[in-house]
N, C-alpha and C. Protein backbone atom coordinates (compact mmCIF):
# COMPACT_ATOMS: atom_id res chain seq x y z
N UNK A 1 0.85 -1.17 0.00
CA UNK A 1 0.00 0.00 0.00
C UNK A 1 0.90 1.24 0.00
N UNK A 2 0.42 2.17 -0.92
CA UNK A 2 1.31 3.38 -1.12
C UNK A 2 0.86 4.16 0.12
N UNK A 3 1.85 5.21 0.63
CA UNK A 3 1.23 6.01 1.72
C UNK A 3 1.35 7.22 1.02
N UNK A 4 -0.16 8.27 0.99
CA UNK A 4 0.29 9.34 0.51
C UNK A 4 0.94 10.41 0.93
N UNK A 5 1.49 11.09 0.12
CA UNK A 5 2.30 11.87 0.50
C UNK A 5 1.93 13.62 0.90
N UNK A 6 2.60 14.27 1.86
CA UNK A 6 1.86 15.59 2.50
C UNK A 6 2.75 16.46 2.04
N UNK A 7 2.26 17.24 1.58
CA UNK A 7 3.19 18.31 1.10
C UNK A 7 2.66 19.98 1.89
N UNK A 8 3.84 20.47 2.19
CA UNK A 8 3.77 21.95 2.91
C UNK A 8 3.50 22.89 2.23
N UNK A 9 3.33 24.33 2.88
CA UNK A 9 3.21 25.36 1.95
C UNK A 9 4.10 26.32 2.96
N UNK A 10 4.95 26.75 2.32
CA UNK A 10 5.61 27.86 3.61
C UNK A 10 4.95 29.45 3.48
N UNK A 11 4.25 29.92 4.32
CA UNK A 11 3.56 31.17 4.65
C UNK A 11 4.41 31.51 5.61
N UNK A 12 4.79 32.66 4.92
CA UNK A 12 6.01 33.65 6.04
C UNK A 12 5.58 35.30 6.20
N UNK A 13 5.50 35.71 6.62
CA UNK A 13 6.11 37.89 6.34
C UNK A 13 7.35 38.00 6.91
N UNK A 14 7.48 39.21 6.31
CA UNK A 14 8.97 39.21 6.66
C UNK A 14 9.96 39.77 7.95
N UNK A 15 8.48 39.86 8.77
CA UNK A 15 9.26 40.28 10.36
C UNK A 15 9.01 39.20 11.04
N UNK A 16 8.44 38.21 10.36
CA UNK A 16 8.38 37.01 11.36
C UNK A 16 8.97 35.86 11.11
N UNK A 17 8.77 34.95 12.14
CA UNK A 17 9.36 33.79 11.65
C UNK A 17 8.48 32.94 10.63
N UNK A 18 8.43 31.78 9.96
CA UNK A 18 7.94 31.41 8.66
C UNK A 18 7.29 30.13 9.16
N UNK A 19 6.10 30.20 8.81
CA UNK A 19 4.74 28.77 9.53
C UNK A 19 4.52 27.91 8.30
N UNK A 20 4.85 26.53 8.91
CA UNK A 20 4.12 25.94 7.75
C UNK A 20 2.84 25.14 8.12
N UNK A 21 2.48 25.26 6.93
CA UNK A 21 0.67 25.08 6.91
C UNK A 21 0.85 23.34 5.99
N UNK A 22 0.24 22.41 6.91
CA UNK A 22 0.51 21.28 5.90
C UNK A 22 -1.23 20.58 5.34
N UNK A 23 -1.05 20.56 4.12
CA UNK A 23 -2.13 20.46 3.35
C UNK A 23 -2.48 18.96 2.66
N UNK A 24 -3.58 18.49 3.39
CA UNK A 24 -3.55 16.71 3.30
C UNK A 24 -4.06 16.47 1.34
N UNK A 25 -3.42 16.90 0.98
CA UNK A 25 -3.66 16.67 -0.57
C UNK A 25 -2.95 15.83 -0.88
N UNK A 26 -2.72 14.90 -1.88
CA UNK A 26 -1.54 14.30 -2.70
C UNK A 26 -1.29 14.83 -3.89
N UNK A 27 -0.27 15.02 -4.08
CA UNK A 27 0.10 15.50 -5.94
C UNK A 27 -0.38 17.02 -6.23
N UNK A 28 0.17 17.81 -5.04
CA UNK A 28 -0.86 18.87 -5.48
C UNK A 28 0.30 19.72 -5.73
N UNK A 29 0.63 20.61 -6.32
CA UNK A 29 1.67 21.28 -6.70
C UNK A 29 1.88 22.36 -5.45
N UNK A 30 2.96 23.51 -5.23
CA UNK A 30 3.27 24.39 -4.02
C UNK A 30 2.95 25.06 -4.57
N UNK A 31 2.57 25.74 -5.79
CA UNK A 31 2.30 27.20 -6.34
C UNK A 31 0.59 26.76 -6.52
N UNK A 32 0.20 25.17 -6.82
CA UNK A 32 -1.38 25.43 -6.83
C UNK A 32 -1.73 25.95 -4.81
N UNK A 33 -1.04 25.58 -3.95
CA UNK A 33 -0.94 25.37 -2.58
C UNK A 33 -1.07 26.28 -2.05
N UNK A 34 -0.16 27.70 -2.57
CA UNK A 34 -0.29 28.77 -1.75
C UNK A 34 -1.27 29.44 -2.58
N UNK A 35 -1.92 29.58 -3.93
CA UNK A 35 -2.72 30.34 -4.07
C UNK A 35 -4.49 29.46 -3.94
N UNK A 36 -4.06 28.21 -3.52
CA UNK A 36 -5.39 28.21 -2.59
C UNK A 36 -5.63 28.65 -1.00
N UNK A 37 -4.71 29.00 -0.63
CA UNK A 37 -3.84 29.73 0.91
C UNK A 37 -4.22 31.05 1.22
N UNK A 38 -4.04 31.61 -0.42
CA UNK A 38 -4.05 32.77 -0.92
C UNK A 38 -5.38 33.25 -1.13
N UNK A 39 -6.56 32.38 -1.39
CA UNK A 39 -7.68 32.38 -2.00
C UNK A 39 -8.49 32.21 -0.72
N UNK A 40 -8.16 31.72 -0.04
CA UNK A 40 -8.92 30.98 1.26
C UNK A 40 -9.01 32.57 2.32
N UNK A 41 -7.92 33.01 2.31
CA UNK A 41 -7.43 34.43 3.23
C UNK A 41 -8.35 35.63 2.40
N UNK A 42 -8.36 35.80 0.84
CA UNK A 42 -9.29 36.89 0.60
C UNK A 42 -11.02 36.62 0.66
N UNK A 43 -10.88 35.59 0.43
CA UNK A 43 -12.37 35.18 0.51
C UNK A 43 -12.63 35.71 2.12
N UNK A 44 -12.65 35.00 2.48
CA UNK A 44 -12.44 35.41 4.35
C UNK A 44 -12.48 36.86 5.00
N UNK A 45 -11.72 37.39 3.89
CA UNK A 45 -11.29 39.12 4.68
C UNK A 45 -12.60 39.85 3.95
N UNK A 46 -12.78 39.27 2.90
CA UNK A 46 -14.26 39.68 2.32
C UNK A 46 -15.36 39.42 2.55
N UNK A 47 -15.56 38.35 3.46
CA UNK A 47 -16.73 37.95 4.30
C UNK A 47 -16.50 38.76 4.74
N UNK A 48 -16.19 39.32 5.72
CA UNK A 48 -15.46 39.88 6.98
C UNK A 48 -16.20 41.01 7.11
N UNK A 49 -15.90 41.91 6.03
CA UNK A 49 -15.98 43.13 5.58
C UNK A 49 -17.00 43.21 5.40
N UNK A 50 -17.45 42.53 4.58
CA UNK A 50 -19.10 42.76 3.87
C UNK A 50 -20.08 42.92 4.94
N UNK A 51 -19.91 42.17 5.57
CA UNK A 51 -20.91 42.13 6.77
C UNK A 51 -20.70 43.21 8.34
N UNK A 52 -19.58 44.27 8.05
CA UNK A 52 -19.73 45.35 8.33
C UNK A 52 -20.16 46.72 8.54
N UNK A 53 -20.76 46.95 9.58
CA UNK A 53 -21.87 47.98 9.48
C UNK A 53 -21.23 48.94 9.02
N UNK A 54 -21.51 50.39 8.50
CA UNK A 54 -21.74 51.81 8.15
C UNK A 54 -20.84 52.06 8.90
N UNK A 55 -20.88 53.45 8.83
CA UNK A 55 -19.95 53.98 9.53
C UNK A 55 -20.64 55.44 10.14
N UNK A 56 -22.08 54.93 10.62
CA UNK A 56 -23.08 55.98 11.30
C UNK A 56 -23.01 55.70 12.91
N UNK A 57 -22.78 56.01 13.58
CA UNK A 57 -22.67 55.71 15.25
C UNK A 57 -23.76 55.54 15.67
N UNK A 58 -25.10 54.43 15.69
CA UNK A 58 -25.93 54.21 16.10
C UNK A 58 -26.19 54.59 17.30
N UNK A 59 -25.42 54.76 18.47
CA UNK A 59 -25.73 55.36 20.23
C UNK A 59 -25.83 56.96 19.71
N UNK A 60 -25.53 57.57 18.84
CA UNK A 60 -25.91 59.16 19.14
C UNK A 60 -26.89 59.23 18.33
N UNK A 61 -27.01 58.13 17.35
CA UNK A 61 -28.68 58.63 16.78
C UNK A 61 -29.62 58.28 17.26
N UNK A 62 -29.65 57.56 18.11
CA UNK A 62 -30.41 56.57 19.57
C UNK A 62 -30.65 57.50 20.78
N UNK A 63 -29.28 58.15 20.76
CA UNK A 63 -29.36 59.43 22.39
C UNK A 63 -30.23 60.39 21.71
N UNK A 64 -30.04 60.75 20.69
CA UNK A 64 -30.60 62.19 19.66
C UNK A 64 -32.30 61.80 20.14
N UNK A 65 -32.63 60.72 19.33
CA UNK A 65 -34.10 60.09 19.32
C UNK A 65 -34.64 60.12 21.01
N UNK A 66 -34.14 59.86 21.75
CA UNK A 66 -34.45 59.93 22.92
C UNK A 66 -34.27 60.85 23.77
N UNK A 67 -33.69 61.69 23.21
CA UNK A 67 -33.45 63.21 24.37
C UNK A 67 -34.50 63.80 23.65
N UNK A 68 -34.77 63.65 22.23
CA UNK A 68 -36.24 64.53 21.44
C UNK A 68 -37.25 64.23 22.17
N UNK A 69 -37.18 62.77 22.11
CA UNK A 69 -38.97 62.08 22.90
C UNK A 69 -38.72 62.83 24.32
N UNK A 70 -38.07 62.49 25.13
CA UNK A 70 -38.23 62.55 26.58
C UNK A 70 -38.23 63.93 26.76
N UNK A 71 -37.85 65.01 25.92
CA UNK A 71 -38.27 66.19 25.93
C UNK A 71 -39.72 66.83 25.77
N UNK A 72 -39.86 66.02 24.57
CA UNK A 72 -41.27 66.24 24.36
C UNK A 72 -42.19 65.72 25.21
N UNK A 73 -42.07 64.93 25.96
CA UNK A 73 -42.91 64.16 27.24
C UNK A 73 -42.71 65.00 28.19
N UNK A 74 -41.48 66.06 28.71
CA UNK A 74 -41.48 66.52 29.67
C UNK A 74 -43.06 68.03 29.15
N UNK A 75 -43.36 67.63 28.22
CA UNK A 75 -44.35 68.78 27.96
C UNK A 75 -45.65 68.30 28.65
N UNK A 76 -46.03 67.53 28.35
CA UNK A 76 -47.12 66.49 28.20
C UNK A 76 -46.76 65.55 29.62
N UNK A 77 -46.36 65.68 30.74
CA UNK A 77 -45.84 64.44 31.61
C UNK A 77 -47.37 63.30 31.56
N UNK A 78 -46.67 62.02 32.16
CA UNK A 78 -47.74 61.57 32.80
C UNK A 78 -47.46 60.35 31.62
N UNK A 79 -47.66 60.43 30.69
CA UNK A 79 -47.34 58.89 29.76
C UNK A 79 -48.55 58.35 29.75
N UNK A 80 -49.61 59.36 29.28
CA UNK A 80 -50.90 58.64 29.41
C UNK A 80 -51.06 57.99 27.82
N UNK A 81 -50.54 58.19 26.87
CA UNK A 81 -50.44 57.71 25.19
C UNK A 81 -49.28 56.93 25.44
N UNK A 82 -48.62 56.53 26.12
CA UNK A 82 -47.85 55.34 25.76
C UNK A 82 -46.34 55.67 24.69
N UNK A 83 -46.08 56.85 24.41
CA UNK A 83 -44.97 57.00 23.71
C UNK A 83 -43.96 56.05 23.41
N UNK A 84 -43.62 55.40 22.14
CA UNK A 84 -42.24 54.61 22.26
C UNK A 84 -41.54 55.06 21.04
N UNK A 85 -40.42 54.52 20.52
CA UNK A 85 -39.71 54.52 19.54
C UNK A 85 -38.92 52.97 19.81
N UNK A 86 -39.22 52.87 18.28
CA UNK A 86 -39.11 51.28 17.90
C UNK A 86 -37.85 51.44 16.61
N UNK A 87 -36.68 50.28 16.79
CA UNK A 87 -36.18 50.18 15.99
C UNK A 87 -36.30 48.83 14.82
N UNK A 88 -36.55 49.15 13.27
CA UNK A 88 -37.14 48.68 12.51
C UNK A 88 -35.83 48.13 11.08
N UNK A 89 -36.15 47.15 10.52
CA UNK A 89 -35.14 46.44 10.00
C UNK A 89 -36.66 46.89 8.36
N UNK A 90 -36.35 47.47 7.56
CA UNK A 90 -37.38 47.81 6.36
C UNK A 90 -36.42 48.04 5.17
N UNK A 91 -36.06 46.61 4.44
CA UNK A 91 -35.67 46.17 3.74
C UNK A 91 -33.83 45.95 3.90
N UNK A 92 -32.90 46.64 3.43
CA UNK A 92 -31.97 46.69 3.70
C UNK A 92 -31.66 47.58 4.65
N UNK A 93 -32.31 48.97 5.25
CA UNK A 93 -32.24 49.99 5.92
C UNK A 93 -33.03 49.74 7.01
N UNK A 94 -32.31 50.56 8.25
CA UNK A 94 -32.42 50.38 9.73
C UNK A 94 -33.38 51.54 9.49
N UNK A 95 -34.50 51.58 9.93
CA UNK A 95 -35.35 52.99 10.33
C UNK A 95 -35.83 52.85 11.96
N UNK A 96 -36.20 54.24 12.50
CA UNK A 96 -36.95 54.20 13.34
C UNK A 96 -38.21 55.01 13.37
N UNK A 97 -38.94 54.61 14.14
CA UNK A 97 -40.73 54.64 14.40
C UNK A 97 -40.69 55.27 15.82
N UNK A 98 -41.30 56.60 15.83
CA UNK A 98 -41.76 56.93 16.96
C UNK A 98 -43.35 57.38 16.87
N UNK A 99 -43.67 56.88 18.05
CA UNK A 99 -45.44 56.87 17.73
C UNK A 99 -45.77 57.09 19.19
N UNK A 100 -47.52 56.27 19.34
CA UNK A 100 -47.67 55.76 20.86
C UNK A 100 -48.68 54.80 20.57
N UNK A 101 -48.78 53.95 21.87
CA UNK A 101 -49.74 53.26 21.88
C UNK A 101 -51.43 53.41 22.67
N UNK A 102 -51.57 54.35 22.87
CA UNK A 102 -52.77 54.29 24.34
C UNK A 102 -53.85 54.40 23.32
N UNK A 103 -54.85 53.96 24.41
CA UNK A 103 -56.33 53.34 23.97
C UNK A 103 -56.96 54.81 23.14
N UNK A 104 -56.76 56.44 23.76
CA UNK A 104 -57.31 57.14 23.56
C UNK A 104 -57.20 58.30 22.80
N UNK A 105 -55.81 57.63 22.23
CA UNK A 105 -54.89 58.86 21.55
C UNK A 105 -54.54 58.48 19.80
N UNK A 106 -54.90 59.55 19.07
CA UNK A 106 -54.46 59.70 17.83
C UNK A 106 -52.54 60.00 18.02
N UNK A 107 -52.04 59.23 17.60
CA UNK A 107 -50.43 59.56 16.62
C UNK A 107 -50.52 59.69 15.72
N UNK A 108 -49.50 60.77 15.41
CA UNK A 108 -48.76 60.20 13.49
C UNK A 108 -47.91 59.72 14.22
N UNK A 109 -47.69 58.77 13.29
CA UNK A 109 -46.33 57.94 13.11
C UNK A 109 -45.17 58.75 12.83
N UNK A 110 -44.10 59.05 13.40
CA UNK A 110 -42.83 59.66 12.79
C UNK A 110 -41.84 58.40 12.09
N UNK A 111 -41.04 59.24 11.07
CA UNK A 111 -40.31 58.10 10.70
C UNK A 111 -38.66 58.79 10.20
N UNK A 112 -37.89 57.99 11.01
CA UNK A 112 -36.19 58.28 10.91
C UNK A 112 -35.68 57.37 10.47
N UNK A 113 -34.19 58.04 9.53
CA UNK A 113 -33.46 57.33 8.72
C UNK A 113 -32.30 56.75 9.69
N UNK A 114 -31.45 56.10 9.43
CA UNK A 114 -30.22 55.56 10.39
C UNK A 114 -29.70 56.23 10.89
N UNK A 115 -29.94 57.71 10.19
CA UNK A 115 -28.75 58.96 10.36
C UNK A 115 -29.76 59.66 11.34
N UNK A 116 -30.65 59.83 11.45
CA UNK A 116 -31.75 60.12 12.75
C UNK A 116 -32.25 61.18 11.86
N UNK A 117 -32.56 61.49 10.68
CA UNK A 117 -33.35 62.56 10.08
C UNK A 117 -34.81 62.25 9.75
N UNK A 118 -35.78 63.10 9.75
CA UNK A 118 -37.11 62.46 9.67
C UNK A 118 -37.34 62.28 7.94
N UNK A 119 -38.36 61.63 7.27
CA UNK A 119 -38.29 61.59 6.59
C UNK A 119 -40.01 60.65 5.90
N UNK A 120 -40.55 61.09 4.94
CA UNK A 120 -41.54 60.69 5.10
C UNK A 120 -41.59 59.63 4.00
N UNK A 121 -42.26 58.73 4.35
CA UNK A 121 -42.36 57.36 3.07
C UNK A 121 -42.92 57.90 1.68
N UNK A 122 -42.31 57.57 0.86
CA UNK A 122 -43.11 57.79 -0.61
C UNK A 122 -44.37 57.13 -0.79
N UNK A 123 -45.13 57.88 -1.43
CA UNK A 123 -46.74 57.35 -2.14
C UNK A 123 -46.80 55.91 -2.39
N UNK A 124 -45.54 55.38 -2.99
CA UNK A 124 -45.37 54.11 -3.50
C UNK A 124 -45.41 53.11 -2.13
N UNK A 125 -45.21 53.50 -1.21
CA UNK A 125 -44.71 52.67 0.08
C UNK A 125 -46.14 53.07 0.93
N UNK A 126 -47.31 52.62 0.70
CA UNK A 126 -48.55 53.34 1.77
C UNK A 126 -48.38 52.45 2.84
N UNK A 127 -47.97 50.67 2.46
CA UNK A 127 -48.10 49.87 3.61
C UNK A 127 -46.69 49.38 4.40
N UNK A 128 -46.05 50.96 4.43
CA UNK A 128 -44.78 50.88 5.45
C UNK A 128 -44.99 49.68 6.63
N UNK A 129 -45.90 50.11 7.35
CA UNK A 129 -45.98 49.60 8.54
C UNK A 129 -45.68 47.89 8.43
N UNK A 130 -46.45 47.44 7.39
CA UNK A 130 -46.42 45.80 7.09
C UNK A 130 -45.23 45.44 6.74
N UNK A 131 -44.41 46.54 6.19
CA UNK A 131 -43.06 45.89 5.50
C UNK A 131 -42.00 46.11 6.09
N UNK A 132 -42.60 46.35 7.54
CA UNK A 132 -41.45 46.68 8.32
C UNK A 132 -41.26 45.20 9.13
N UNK A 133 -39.48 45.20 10.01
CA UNK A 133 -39.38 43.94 10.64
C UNK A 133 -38.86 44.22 12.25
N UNK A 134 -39.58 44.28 13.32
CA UNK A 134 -38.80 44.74 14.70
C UNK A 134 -37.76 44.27 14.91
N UNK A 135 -36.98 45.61 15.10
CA UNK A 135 -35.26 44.91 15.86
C UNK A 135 -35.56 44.80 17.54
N UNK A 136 -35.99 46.25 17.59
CA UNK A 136 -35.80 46.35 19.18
C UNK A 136 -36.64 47.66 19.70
N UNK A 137 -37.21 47.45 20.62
CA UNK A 137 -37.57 48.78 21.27
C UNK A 137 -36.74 49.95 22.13
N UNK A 138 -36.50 50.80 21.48
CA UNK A 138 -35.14 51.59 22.16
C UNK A 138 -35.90 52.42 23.23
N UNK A 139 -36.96 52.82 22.93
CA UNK A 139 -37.30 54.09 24.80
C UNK A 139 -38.81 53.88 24.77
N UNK A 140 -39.36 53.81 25.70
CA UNK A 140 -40.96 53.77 25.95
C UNK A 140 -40.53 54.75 27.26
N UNK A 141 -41.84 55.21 27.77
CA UNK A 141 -42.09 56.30 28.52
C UNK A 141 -42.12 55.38 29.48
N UNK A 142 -41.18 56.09 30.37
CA UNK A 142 -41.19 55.39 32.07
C UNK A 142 -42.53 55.94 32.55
């Protein structure tokens, strides 16, 4: 019985010392070796990335949204409408919803972009509400 044979790939930089990576293939060449090495590391750094948020600081558009509401409640105390702001996953984009809930009270609905600007749905979009997906509830009225 033949035993197969393992062949290395030497992965080095040049301030370090040099690792070898041993690759249970047989017959596989060192130049096919490192650029599957090679292939394996960008794929990877490109997952990586992709799935990296923005570069919008979600806690100050979150503090922003909530120093507005809780301001505006200090008008109105008492939390008899139920005030919240809801964070919403509506399609590829993070929005938020500030409204209320109580038995006796008309809201409009407000509606913010990631960047915390208001912004109103287009004609084309009447059934926002349905096509939205809850992330999280960020402030309800203590």
């Amino acid at each position: 019985m033949q035993r197969s044979k393992h062949y290395y790939c030497q992965v080095s930089k040049h301030d370090s010392m040099p690792r070898l990576l041993k690759v249970n293939i047989p017959n596989i060449s060192i130049f096919a070796c490192r650029w599957t090495i090679y292939l394996t590391i960008i794929l990877s750094a490109l997952a990586f990335y992709s799935c990296s948020k923005n570069n919008v600081d979600e806690s100050k558009v979150v503090n922003k949204l909530i120093a507005d509401a809780e301001a505006e409640n200090a008008l109105n105390p008492g939390c008899n409408c139920q005030p919240f702001i809801n964070q919403y996953r509506w399609g590829f984009k993070v929005i938020y919803i500030k409204s209320c809930k109580g038995p006796f009270c008309s809201c409009m609905s407000l509606f913010y972009d990631e960047n915390g600007k208001e912004f109103k749905p287009a004609s084309n979009s009447p059934n926002i509400l349905q096509d939205v997906r809850l992330i999280k509830n960020i402030w309800t009225c203590p």
